[in-house]
N, C-alpha and C. Protein backbone atom coordinates (compact mmCIF):
# COMPACT_ATOMS: atom_id res chain seq x y z
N UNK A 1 -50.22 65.34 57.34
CA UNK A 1 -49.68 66.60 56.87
C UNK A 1 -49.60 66.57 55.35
N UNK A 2 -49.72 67.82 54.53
CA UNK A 2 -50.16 67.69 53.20
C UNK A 2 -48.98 68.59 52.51
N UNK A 3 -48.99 68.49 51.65
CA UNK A 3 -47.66 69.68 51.06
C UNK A 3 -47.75 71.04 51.08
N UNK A 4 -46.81 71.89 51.37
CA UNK A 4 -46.58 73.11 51.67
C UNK A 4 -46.28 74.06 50.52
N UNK A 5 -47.23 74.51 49.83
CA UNK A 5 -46.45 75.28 48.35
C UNK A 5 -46.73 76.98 48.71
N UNK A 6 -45.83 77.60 47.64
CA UNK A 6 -45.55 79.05 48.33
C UNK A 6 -45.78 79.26 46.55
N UNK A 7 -46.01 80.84 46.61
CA UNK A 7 -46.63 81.52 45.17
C UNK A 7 -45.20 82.66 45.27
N UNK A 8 -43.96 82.16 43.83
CA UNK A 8 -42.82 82.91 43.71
C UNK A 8 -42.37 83.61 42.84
N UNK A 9 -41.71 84.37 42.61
CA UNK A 9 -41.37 84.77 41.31
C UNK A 9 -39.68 84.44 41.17
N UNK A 10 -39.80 84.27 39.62
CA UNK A 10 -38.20 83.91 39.28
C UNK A 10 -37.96 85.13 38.75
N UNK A 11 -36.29 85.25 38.54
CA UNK A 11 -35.58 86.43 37.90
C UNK A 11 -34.76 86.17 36.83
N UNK A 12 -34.56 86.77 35.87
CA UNK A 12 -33.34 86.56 35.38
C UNK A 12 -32.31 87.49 36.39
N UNK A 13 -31.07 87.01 37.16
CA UNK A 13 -30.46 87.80 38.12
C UNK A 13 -29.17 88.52 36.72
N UNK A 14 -28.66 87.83 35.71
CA UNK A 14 -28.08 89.03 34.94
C UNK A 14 -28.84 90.29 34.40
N UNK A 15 -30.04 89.92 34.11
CA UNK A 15 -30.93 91.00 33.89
C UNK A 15 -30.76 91.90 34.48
N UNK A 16 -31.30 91.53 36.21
CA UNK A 16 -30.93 92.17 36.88
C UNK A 16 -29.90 93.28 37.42
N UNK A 17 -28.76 92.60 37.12
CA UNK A 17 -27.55 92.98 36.92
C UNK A 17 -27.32 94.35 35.79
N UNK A 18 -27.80 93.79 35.08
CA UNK A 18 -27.97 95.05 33.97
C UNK A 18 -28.86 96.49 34.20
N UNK A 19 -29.76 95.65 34.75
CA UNK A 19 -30.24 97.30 35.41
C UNK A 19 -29.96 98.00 36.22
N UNK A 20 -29.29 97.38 37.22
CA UNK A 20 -28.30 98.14 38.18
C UNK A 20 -26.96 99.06 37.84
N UNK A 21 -26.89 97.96 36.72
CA UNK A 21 -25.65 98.83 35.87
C UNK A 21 -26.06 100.17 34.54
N UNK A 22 -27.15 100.41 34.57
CA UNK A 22 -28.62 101.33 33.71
C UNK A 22 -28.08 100.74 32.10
N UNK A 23 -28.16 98.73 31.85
CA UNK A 23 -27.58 98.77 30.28
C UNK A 23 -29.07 98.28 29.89
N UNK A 24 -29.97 98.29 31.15
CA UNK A 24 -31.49 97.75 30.75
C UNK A 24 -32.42 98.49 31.50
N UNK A 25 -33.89 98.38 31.32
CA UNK A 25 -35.00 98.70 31.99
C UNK A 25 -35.41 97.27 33.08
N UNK A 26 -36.06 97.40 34.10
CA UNK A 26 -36.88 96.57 34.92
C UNK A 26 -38.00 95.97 33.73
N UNK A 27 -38.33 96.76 32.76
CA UNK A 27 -39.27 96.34 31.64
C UNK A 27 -38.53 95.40 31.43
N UNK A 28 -37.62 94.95 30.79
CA UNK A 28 -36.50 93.86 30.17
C UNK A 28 -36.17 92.85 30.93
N UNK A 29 -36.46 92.90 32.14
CA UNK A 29 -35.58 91.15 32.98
C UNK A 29 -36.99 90.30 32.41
N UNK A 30 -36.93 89.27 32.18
CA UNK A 30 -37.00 88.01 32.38
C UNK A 30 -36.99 87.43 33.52
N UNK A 31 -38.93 87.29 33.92
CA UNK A 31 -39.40 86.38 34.94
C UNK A 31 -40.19 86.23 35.00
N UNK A 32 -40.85 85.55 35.81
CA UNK A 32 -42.07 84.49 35.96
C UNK A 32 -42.39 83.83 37.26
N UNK A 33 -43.77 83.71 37.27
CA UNK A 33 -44.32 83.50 38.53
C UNK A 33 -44.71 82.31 38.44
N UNK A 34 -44.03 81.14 39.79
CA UNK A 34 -44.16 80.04 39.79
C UNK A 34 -45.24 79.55 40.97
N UNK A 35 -45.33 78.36 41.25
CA UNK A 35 -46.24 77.61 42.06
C UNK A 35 -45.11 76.44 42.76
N UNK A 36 -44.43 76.97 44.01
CA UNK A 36 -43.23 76.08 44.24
C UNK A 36 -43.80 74.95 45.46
N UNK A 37 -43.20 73.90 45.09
CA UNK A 37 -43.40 72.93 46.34
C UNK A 37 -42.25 73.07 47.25
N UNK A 38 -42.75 73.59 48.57
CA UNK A 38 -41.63 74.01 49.87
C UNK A 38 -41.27 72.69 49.99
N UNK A 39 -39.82 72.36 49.89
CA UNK A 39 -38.94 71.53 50.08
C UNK A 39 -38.18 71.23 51.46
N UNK A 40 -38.13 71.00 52.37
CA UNK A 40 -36.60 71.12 53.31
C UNK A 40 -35.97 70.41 52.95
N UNK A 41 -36.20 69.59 52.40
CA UNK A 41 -35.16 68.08 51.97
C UNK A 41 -34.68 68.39 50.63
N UNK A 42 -34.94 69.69 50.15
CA UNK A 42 -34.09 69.96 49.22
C UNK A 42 -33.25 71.13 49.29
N UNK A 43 -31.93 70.91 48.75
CA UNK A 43 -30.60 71.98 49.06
C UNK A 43 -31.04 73.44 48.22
N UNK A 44 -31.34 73.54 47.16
CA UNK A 44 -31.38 74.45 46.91
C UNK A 44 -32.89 74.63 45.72
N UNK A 45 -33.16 75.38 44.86
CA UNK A 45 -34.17 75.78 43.75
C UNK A 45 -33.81 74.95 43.10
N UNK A 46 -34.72 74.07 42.78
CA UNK A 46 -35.26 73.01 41.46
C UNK A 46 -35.81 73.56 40.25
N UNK A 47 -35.47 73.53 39.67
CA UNK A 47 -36.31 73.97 37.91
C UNK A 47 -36.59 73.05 37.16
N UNK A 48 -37.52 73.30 36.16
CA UNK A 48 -37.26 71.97 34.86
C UNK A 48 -36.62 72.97 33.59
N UNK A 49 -36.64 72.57 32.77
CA UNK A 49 -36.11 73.04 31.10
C UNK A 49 -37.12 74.07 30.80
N UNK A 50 -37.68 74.09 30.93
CA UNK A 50 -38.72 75.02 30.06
C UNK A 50 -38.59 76.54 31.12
N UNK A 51 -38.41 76.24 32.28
CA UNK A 51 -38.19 77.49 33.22
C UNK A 51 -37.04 77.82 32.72
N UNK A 52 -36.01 77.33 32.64
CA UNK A 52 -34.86 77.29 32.28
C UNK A 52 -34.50 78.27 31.26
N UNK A 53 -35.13 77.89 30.01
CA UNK A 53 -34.94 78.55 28.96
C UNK A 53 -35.91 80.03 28.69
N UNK A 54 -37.43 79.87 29.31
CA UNK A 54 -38.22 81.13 29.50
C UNK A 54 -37.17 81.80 30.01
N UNK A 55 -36.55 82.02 30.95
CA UNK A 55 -35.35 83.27 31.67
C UNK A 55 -34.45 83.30 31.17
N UNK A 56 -33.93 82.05 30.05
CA UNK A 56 -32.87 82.82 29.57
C UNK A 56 -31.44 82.47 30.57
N UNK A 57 -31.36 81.43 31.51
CA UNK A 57 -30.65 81.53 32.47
C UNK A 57 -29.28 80.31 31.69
N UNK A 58 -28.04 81.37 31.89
CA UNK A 58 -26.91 80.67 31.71
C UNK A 58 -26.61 78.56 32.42
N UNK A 59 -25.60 78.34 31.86
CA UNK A 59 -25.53 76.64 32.07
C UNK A 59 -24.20 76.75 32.86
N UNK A 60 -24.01 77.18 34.32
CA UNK A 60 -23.10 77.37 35.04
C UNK A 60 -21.88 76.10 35.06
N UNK A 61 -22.72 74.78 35.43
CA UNK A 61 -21.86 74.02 35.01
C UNK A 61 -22.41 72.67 35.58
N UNK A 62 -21.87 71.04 35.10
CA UNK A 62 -23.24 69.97 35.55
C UNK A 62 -22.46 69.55 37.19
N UNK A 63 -22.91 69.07 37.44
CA UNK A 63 -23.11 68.51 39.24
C UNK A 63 -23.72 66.87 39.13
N UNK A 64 -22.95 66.31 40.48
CA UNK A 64 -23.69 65.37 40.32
C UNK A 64 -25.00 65.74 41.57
N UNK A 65 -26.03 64.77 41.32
CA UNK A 65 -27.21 65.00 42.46
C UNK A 65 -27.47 63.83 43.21
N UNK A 66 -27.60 64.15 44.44
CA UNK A 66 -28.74 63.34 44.72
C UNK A 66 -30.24 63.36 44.80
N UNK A 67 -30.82 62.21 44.09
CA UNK A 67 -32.68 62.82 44.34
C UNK A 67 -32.74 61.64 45.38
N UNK A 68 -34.01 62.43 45.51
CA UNK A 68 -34.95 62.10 46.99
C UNK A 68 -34.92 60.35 46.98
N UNK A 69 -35.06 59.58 46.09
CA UNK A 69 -34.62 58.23 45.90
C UNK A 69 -33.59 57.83 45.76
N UNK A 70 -32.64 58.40 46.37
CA UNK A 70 -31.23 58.01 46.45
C UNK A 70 -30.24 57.66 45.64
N UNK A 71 -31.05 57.91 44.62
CA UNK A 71 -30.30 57.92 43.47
C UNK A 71 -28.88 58.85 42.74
N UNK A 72 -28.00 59.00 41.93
CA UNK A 72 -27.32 59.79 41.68
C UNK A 72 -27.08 60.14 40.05
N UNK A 73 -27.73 61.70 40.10
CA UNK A 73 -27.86 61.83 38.21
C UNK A 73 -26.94 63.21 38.37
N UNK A 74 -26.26 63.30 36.84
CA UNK A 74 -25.75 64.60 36.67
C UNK A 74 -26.70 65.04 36.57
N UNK A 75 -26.96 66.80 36.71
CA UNK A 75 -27.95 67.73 36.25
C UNK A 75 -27.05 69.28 35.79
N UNK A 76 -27.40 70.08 35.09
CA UNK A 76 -27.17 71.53 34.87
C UNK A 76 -27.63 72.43 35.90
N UNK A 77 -26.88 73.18 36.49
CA UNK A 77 -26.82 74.28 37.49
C UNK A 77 -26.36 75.53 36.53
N UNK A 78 -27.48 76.40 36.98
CA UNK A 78 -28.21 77.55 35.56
C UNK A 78 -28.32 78.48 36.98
N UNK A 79 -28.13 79.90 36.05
CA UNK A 79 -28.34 80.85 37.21
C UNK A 79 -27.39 82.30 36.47
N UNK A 80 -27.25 83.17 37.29
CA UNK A 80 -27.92 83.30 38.04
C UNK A 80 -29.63 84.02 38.43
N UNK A 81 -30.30 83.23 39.13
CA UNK A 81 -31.58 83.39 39.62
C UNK A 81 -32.12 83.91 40.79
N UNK A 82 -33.49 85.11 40.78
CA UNK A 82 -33.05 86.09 42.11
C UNK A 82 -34.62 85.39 42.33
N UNK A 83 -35.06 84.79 43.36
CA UNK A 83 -36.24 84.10 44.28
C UNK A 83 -36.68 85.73 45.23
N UNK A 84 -38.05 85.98 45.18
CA UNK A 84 -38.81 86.63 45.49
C UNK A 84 -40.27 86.06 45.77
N UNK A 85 -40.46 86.37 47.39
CA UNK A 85 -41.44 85.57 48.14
C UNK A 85 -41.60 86.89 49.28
N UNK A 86 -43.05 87.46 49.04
CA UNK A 86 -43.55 88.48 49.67
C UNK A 86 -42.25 89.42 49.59
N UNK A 87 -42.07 90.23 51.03
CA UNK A 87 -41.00 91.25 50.60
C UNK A 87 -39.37 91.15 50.82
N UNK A 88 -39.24 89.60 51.12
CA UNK A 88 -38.09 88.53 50.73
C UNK A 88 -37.14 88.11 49.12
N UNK A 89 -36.13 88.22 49.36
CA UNK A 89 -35.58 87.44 48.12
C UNK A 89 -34.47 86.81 47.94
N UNK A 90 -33.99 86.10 46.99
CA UNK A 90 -32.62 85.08 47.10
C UNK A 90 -31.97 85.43 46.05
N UNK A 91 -30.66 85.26 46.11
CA UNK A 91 -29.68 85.22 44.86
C UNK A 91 -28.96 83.72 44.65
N UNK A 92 -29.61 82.93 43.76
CA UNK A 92 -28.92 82.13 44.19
C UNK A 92 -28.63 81.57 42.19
N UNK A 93 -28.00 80.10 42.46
CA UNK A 93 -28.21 78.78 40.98
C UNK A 93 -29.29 78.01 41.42
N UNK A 94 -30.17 77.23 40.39
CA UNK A 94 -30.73 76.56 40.01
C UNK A 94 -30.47 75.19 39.43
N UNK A 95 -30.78 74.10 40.52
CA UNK A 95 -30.77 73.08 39.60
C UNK A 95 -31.89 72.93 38.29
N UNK A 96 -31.19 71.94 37.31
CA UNK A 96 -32.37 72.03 36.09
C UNK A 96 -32.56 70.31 36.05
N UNK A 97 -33.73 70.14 36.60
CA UNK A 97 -34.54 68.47 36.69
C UNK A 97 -35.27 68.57 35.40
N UNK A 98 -34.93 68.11 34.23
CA UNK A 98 -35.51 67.99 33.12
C UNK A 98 -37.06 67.47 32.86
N UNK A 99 -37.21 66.87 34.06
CA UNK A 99 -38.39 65.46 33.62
C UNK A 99 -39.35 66.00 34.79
N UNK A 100 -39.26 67.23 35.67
CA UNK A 100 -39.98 67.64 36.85
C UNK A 100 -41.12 68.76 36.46
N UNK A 101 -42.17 68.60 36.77
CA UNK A 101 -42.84 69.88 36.54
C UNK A 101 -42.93 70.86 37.47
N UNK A 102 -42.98 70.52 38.61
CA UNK A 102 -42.87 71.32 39.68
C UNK A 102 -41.85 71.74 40.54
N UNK A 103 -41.79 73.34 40.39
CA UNK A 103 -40.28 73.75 41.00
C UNK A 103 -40.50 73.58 42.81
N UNK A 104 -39.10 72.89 43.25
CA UNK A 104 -39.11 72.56 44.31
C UNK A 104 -38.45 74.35 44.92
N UNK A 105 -38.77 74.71 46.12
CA UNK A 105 -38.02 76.01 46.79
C UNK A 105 -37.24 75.21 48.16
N UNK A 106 -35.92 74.88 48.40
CA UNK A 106 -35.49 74.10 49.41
C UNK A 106 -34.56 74.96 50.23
N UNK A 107 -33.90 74.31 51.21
CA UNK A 107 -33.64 75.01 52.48
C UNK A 107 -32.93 75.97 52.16
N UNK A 108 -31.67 76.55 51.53
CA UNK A 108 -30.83 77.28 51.37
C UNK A 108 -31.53 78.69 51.31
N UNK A 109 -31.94 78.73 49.73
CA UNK A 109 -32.99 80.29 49.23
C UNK A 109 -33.93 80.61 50.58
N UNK A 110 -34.45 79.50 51.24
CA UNK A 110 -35.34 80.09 52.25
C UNK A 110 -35.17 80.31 53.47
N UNK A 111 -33.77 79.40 53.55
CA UNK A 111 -32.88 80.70 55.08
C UNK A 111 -32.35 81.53 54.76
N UNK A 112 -32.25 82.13 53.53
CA UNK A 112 -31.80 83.59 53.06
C UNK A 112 -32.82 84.30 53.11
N UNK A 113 -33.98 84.32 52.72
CA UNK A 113 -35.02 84.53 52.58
C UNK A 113 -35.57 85.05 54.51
N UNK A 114 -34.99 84.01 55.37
CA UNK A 114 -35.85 83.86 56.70
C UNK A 114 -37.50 83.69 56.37
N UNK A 115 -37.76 82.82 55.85
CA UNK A 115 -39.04 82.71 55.68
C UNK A 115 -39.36 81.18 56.88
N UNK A 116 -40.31 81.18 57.17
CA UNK A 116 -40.97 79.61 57.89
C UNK A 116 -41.92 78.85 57.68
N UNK A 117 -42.28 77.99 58.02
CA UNK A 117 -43.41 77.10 58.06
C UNK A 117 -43.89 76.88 58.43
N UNK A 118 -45.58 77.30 58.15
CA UNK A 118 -46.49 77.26 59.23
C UNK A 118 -46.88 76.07 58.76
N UNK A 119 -46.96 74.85 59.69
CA UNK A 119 -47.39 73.79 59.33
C UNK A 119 -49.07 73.42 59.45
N UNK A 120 -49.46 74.45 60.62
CA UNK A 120 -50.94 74.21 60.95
C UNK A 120 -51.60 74.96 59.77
N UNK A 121 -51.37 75.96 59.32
CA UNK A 121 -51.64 76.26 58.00
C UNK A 121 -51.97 76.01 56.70
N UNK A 122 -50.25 75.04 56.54
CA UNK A 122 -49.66 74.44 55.15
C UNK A 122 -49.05 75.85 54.56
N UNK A 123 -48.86 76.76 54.57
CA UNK A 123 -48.20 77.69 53.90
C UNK A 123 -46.40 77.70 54.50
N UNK A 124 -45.81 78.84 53.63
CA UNK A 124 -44.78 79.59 53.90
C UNK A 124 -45.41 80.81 54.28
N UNK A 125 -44.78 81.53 55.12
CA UNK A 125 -44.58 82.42 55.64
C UNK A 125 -43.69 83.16 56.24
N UNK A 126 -43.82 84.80 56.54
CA UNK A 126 -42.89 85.39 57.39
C UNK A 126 -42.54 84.73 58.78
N UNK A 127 -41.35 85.10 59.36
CA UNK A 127 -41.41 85.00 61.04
C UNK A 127 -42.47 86.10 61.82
N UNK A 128 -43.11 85.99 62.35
CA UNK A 128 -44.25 87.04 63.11
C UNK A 128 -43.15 88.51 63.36
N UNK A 129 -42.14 87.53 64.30
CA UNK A 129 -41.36 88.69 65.25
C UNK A 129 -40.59 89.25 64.22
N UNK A 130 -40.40 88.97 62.73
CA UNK A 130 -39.63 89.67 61.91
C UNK A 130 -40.38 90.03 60.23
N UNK A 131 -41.29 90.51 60.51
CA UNK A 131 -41.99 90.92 59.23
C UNK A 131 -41.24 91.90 58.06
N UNK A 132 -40.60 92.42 58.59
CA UNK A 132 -40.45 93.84 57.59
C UNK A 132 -38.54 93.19 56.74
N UNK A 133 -37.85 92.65 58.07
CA UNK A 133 -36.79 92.67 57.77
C UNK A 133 -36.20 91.14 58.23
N UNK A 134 -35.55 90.29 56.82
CA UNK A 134 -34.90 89.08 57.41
C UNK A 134 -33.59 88.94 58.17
N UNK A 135 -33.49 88.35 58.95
CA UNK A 135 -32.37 88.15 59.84
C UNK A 135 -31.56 86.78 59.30
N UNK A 136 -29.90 87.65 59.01
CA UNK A 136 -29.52 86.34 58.04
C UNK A 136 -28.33 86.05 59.21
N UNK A 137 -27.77 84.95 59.28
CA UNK A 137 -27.15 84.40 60.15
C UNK A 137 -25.77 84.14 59.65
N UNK A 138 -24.74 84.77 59.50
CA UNK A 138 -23.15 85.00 59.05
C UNK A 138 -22.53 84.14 60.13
């Protein structure tokens, strides 16, 4: 089995915010279209610095982590950031992995999302039986 990457866009979610509130245009948010490696083994959106600062995204506050080597580093949790994947999207924070180039998309954003994994594929995808609309689980 080979890695699973999905084609996303980031937000600035205050941006966002601002246009809902009419203090901006949709011209004005801040975002960008990434190349994410589908994660399950990761909790939430991975970033590095340079994503970070392209959006403009606040320094919520540091955390400690665990990475995939069991290791334990502080990191910056930045946000807020709105994840958009086909006609899906997330509101969520961002970890910021300084030294990573590739943004990880992990379980949280993508059970909000209801998105799945077609493994015979290698993609992300919709649920068949739920195309139009995600089913979120309260």
């Amino acid at each position: 089995m080979g890695d699973v990457h999905a084609d996303i866009t980031l937000y600035n979610g205050a941006d966002l915010v601002s246009v809902k509130l009419g203090i901006c245009s949709m011209e004005n948010v801040r975002q960008m279209s990434v190349r994410a490696l589908v994660d399950t083994g990761a909790t939430t959106l991975a970033i590095n610095d340079e994503i970070k600062n392209q959006l403009g995204l606040f320094v919520w506050e540091t955390k400690e982590v665990e990475l995939a080597n069991g290791s334990l580093e502080k990191y910056e949790f930045v946000g807020p950031v709105e994840i958009r994947f086909k006609n899906r999207s997330s509101f969520c924070r961002a970890v910021v992995l300084p030294h990573v180039a590739e943004v990880l998309l992990g379980a949280i954003p993508m059970e909000e999302m209801d998105v799945i994994i077609d493994m015979k594929n290698q993609e992300l995808t919709l649920p068949p039986e739920r195309p139009y609309l995600a089913k979120i689980r309260v």
